[in-house]
C-alpha atoms as a PDB file:
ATOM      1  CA  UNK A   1       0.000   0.000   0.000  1.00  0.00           C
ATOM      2  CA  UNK A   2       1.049   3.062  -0.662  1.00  0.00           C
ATOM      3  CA  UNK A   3       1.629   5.888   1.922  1.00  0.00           C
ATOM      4  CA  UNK A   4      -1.695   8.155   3.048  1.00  0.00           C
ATOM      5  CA  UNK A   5      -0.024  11.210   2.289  1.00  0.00           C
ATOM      6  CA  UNK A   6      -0.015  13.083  -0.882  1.00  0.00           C
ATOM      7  CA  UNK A   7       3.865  14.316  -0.454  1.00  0.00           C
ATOM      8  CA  UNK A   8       6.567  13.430   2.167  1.00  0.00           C
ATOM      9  CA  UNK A   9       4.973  11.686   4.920  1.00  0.00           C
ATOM     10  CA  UNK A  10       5.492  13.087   8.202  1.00  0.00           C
ATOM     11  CA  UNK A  11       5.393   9.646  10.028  1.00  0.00           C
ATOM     12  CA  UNK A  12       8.726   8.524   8.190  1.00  0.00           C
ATOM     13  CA  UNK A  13      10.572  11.013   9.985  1.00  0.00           C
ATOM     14  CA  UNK A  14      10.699   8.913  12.626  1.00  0.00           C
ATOM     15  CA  UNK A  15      12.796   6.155  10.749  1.00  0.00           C
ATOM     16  CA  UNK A  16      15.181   8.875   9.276  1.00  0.00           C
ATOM     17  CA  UNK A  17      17.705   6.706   9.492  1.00  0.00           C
ATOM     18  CA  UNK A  18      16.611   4.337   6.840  1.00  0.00           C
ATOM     19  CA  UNK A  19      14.426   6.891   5.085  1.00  0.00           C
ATOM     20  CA  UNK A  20      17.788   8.873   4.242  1.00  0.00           C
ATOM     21  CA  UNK A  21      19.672   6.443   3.407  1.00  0.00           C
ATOM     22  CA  UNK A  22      16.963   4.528   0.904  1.00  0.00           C
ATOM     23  CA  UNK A  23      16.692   8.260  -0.897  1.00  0.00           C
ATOM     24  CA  UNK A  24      20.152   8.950  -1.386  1.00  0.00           C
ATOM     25  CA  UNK A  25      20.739   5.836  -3.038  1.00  0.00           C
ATOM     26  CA  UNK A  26      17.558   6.147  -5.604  1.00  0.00           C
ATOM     27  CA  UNK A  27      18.753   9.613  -6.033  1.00  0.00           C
ATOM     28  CA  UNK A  28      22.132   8.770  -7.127  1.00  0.00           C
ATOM     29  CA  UNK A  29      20.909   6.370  -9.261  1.00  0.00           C
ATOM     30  CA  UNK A  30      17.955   8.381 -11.015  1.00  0.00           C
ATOM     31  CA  UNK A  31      20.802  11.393 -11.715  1.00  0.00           C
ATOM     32  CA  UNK A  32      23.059   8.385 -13.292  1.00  0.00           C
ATOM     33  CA  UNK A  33      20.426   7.471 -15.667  1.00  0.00           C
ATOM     34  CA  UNK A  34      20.189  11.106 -16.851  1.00  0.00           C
ATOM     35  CA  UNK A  35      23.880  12.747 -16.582  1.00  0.00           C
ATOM     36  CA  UNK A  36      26.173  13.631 -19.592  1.00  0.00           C
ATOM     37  CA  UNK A  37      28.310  10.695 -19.966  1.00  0.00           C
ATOM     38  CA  UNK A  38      31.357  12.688 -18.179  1.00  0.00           C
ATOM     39  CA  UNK A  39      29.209  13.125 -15.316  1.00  0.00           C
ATOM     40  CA  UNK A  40      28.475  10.905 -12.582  1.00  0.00           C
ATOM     41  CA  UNK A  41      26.458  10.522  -9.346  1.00  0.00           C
ATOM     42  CA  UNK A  42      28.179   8.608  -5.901  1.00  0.00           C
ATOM     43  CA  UNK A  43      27.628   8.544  -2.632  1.00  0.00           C
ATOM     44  CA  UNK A  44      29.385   9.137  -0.065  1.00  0.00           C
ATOM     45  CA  UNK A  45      29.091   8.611   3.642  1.00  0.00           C
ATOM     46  CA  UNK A  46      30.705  10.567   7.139  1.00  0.00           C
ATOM     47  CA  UNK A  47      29.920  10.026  10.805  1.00  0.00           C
ATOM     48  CA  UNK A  48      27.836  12.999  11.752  1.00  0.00           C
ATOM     49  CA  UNK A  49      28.866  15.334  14.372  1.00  0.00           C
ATOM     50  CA  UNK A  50      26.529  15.744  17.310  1.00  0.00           C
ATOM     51  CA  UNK A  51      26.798  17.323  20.749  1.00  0.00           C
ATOM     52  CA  UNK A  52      26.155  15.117  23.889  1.00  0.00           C
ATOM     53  CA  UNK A  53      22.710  16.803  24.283  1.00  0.00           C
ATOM     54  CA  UNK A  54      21.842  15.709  20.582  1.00  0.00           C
ATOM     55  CA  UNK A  55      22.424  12.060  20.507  1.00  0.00           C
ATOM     56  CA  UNK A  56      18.802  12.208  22.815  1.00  0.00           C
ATOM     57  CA  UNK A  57      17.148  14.811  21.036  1.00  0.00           C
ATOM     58  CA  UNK A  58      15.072  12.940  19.016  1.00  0.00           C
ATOM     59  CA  UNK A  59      14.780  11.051  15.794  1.00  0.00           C
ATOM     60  CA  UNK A  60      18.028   8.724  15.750  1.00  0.00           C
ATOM     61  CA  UNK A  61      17.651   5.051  16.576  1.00  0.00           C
ATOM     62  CA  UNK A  62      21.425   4.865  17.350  1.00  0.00           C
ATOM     63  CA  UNK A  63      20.806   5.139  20.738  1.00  0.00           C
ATOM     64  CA  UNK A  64      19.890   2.101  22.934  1.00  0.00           C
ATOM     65  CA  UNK A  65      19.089   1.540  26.666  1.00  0.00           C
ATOM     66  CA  UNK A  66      21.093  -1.614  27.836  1.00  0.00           C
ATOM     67  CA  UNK A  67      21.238  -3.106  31.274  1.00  0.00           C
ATOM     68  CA  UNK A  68      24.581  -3.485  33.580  1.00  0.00           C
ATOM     69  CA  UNK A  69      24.144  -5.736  36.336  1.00  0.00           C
ATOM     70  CA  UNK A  70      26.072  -6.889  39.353  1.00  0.00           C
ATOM     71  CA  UNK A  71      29.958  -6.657  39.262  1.00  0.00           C
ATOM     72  CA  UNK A  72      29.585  -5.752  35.415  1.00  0.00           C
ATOM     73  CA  UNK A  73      28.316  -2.677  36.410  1.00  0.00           C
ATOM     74  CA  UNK A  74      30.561   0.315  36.489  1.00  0.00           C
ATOM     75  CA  UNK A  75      31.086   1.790  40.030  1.00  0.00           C
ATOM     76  CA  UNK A  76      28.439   4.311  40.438  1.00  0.00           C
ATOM     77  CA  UNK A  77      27.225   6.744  43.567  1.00  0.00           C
ATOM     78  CA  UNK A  78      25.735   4.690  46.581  1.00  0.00           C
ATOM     79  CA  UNK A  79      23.220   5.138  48.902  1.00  0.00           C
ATOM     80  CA  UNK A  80      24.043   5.787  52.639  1.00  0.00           C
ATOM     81  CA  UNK A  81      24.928   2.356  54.377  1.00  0.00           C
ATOM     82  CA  UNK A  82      27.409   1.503  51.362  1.00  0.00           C
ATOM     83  CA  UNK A  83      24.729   0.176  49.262  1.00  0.00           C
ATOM     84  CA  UNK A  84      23.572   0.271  45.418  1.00  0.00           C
ATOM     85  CA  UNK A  85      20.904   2.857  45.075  1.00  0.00           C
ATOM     86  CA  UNK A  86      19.570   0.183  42.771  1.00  0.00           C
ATOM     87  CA  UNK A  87      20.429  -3.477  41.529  1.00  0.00           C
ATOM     88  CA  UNK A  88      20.162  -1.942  37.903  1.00  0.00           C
ATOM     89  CA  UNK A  89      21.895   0.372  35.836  1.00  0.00           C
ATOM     90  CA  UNK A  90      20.781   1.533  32.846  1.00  0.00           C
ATOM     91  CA  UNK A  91      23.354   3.101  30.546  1.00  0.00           C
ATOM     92  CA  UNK A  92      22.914   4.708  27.073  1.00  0.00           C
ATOM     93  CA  UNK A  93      24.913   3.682  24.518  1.00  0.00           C
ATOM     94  CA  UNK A  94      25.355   6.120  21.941  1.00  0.00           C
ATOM     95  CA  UNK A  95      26.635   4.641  18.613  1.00  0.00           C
ATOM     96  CA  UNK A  96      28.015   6.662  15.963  1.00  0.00           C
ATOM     97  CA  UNK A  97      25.599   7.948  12.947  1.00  0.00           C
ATOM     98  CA  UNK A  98      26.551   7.878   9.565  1.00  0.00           C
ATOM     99  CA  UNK A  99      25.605   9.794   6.646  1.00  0.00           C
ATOM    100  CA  UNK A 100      25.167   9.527   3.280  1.00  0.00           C
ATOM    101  CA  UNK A 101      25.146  11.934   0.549  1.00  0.00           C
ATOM    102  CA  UNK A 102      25.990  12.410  -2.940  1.00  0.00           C
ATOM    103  CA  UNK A 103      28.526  13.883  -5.006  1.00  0.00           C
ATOM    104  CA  UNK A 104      28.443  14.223  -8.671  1.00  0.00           C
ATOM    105  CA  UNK A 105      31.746  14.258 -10.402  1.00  0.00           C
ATOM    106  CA  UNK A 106      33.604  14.938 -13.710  1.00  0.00           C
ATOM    107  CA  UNK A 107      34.994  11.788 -14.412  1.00  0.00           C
ATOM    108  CA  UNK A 108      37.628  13.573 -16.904  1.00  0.00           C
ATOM    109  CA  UNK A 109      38.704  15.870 -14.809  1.00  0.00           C
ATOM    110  CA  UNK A 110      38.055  14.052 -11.544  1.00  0.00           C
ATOM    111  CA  UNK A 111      36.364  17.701 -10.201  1.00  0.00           C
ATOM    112  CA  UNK A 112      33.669  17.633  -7.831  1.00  0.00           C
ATOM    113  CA  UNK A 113      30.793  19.369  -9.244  1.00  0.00           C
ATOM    114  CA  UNK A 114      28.028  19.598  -7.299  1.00  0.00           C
ATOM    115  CA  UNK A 115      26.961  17.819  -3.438  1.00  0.00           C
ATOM    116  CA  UNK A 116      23.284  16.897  -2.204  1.00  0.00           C
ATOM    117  CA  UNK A 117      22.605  16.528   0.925  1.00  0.00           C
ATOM    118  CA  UNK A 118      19.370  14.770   2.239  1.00  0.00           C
ATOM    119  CA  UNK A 119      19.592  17.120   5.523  1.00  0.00           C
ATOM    120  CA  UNK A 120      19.303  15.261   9.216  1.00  0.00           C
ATOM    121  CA  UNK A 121      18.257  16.772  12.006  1.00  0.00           C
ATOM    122  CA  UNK A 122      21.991  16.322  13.356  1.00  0.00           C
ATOM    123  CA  UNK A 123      22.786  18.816  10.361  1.00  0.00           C
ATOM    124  CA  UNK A 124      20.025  21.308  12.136  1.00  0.00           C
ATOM    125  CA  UNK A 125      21.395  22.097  15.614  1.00  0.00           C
ATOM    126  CA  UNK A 126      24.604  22.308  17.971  1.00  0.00           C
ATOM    127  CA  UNK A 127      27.844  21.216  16.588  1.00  0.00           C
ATOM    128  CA  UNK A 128      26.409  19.168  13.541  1.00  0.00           C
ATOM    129  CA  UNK A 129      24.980  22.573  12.553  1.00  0.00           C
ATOM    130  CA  UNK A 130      28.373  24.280  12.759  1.00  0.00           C
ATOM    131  CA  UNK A 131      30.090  21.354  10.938  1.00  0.00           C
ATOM    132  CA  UNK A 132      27.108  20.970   8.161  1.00  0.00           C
ATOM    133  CA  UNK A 133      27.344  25.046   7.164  1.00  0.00           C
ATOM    134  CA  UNK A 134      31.575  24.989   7.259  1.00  0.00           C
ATOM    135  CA  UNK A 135      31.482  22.611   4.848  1.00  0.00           C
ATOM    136  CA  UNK A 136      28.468  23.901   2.803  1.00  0.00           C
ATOM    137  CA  UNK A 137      30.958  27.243   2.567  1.00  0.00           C
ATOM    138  CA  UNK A 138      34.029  25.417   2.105  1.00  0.00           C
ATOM    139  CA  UNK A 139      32.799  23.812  -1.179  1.00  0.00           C
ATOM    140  CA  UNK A 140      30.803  26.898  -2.389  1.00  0.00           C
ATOM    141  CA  UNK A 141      34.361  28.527  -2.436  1.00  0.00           C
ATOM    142  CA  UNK A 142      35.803  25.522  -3.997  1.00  0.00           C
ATOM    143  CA  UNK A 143      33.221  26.410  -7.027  1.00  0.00           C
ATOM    144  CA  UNK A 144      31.029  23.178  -6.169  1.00  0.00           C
ATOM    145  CA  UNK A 145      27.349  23.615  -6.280  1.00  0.00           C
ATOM    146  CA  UNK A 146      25.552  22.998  -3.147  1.00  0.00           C
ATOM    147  CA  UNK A 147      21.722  21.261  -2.800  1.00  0.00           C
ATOM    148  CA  UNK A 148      19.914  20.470   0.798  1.00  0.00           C
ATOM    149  CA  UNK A 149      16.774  18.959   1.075  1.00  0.00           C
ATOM    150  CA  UNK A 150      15.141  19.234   4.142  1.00  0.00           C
ATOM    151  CA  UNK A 151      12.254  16.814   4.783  1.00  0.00           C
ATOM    152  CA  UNK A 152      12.870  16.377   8.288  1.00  0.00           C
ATOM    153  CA  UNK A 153      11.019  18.869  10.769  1.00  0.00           C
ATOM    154  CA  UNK A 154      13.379  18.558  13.870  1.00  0.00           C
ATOM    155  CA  UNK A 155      16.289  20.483  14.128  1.00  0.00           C
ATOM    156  CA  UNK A 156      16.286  24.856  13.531  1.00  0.00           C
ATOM    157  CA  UNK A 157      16.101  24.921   9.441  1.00  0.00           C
ATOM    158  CA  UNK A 158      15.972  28.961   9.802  1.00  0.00           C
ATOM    159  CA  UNK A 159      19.747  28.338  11.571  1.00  0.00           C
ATOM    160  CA  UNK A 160      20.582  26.287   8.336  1.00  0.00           C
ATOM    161  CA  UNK A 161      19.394  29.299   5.852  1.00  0.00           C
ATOM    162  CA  UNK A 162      21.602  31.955   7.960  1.00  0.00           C
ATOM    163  CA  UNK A 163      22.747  34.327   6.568  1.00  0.00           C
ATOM    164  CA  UNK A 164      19.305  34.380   4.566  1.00  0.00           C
ATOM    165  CA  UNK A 165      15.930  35.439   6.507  1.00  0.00           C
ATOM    166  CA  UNK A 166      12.987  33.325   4.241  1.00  0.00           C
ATOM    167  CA  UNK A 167      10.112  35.895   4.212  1.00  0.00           C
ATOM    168  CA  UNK A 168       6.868  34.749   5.536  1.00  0.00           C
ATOM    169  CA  UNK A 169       4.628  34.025   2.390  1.00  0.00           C
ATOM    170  CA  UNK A 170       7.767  31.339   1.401  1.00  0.00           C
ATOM    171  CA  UNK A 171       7.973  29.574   5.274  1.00  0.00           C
ATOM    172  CA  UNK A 172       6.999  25.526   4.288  1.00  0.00           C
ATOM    173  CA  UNK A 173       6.995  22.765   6.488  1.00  0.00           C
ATOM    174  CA  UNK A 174       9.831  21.316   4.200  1.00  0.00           C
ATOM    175  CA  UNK A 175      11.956  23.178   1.617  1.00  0.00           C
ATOM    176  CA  UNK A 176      14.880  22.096  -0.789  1.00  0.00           C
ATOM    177  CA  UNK A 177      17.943  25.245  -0.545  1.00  0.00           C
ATOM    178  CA  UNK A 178      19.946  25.411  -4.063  1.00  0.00           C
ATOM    179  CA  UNK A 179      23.299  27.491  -4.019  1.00  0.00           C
ATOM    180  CA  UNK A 180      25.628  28.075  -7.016  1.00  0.00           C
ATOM    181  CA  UNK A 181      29.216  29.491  -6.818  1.00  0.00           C
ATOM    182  CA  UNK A 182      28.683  32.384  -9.229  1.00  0.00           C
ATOM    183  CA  UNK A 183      25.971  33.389  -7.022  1.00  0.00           C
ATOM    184  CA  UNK A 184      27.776  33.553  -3.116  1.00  0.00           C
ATOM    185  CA  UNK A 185      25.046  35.431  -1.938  1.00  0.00           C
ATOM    186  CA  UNK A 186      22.314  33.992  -3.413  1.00  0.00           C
ATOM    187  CA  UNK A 187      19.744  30.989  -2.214  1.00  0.00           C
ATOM    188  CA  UNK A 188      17.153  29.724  -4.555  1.00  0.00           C
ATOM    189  CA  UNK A 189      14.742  28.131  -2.389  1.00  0.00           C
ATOM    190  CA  UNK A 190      11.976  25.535  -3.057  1.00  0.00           C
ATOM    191  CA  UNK A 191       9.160  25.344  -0.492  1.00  0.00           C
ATOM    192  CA  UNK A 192       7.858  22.222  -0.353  1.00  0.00           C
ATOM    193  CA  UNK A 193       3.993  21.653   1.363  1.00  0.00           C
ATOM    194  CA  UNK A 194       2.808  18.972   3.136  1.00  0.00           C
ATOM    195  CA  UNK A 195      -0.416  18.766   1.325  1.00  0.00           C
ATOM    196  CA  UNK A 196       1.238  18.307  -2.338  1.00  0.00           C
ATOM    197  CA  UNK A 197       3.214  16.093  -4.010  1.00  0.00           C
ATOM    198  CA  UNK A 198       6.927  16.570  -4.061  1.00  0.00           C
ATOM    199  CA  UNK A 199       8.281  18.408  -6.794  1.00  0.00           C
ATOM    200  CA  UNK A 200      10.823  17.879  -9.501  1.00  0.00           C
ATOM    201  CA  UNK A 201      14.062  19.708  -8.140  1.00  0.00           C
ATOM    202  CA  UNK A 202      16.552  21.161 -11.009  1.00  0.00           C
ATOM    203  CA  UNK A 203      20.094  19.959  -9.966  1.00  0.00           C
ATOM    204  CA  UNK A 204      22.771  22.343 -11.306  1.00  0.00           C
ATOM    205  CA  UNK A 205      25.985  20.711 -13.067  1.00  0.00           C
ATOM    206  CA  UNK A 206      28.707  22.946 -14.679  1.00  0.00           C
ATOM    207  CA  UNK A 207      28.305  25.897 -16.334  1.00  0.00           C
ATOM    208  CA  UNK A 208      26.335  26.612 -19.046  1.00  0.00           C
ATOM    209  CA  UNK A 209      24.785  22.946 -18.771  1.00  0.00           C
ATOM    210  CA  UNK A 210      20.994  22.450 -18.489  1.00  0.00           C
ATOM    211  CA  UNK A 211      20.297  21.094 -15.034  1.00  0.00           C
ATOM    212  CA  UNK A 212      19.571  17.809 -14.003  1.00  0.00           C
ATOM    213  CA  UNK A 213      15.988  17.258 -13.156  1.00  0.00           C
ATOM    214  CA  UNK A 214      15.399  15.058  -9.928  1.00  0.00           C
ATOM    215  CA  UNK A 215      11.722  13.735  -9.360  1.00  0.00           C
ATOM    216  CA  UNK A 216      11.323  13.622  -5.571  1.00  0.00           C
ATOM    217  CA  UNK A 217       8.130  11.806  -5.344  1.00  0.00           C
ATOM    218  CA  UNK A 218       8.658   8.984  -7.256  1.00  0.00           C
ATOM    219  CA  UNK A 219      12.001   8.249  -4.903  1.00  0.00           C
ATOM    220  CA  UNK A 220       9.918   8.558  -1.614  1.00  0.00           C
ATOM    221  CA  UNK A 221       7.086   5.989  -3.232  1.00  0.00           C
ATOM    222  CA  UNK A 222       9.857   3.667  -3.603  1.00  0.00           C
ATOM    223  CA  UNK A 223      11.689   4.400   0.093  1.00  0.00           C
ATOM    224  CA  UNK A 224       7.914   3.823   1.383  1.00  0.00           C
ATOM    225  CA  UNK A 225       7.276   0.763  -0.618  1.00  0.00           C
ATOM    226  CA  UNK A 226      10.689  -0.756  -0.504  1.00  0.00           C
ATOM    227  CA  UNK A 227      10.807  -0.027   3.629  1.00  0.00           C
ATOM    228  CA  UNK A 228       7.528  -1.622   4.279  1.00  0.00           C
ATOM    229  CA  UNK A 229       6.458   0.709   6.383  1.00  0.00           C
ATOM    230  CA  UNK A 230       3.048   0.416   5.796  1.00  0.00           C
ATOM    231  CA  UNK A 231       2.952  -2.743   7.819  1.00  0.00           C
ATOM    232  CA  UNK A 232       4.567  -0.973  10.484  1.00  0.00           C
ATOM    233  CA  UNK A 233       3.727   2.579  11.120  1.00  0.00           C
ATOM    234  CA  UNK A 234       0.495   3.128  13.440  1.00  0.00           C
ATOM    235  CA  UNK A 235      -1.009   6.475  12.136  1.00  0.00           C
ATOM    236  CA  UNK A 236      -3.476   6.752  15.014  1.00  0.00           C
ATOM    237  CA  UNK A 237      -0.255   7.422  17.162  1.00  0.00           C
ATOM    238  CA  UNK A 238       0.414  11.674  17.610  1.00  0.00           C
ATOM    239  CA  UNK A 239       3.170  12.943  16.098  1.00  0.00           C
ATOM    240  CA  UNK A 240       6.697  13.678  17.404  1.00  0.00           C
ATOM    241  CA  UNK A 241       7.141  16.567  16.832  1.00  0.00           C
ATOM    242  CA  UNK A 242       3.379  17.369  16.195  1.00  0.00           C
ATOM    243  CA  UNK A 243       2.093  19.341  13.236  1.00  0.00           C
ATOM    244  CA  UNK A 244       0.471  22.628  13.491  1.00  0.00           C
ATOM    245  CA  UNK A 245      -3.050  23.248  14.653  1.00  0.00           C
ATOM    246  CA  UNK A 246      -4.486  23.393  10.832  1.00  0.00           C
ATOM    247  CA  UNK A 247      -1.925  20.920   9.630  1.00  0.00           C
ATOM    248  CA  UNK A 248      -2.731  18.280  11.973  1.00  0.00           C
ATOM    249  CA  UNK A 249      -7.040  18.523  11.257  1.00  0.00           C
ATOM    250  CA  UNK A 250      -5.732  18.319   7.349  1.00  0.00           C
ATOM    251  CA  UNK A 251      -3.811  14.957   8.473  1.00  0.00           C
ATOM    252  CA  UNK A 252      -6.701  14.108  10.986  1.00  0.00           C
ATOM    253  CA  UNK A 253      -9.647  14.211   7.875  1.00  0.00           C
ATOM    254  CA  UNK A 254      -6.912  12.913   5.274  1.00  0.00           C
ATOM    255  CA  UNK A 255      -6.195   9.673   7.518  1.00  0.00           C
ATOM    256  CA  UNK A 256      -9.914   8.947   8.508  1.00  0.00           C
ATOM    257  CA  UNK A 257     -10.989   9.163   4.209  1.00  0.00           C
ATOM    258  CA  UNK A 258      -8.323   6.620   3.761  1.00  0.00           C
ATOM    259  CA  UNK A 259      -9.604   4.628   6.851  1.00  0.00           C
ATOM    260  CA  UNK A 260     -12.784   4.438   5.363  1.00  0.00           C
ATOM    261  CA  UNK A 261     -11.999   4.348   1.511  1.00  0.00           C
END
């Protein structure tokens, strides 16, 4: 079965994880069958850089509770009398996260064109944030084009536009950011609804070449299909994060029609 929603599904941002890295594959492959023949799509993969505080804060499954017990157990504070506060000690154990993304390269020249990143929500705050826009700058000096999409709603994505301020009317629950060398001040940004299918994003190659065109939708359909998770995800369950007020009733009426279709 296919998913309920028209677009991205918001309930697949809880299995980022597999979500992301499902997508950048497709998407590498979809650019491949498209490229000039000089041109082609990899990916690529880095351990993300989080800050104690984010390995909890939210959507990464690389985080498990485990039990320590007896003389296994680390020494820990004790309760007055010399005894264990408790017989059980739970300890997270935070593993690192990697990351996929992919480059597209001149195979002539061996020159990195352009980089797309499927953003995380370790790319949206504390030290992933820092680490995510270095490099974004780093290879839009370079004269490599840079593309994020952003269909995860955790994380600050107004701290990931800085130094550009998105004016109201353009604000989107998800958005795709485009950014060119010859342009180092520009943004062209793509805001991408909730309530519509996702679009067809224009993926810039070298100069004076006609972009590539990358159909979103069709690479979700598959991540959704392929990841089973329509055998899995319970969409009576809130959402974490939840939507906004008029977002959530649009959810709310789509998921009950589909319940009774």
């Amino acid at each position: 079965m296919p998913s309920p929603f028209p677009g991205m599904d918001p309930y697949l941002e809880a299995h980022w994880p597999d979500v992301h890295g499902k997508l950048v594959t497709y998407a590498a492959d979809a650019l491949n069958s498209q490229l000039p023949e000089d041109l082609i799509a990899r990916t690529e993969e880095r351990v993300a850089v989080e800050s104690d505080a984010d390995i909890f804060a939210g959507l990464s499954p690389d985080v498990r509770v485990i039990e320590a017990v007896g003389a296994t157990a680390p020494q820990g504070p004790e309760a007055e009398g010399g005894g264990r506060l408790a017989p059980y000690r739970l300890v997270a154990v935070a593993e690192p996260l990697t990351e996929r993304f992919i480059e597209i390269i001149d195979s002539a020249g061996d020159r990195l064109v352009t980089v797309i990143e499927f953003v995380s929500p370790a790319n949206k705050r504390g030290k992933g944030l820092k680490s995510f826009v270095k490099k974004r700058t780093a290879l839009l000096s370079g004269g490599v084009s840079f593309v994020e999409l952003d269909l995860v709603r955790a994380g600050s994505w107004r701290a990931l536009m800085r130094p550009h301020h998105c004016p109201p009317r353009l604000v989107s629950l998800y958005r795709a950011a485009i950014r060119v060398p010859a342009e180092p001040l520009a943004v062209y940004l793509q805001p991408i609804s909730l309530r519509e299918p996702l679009p067809i994003l224009k993926i810039p190659l070298r100069d004076g070449e006609e972009p590539a065109q990358l159909a979103l939708q069709p690479l979700l359909e598959k991540a959704y299909q392929n990841g089973k998770y329509a055998r899995t995800i319970d969409y009576s369950r809130p959402l974490d994060p939840p939507l906004q007020e008029d977002d959530t009733l649009w959810a709310r009426s789509l998921l009950k029609s589909g319940r009774n279709a």
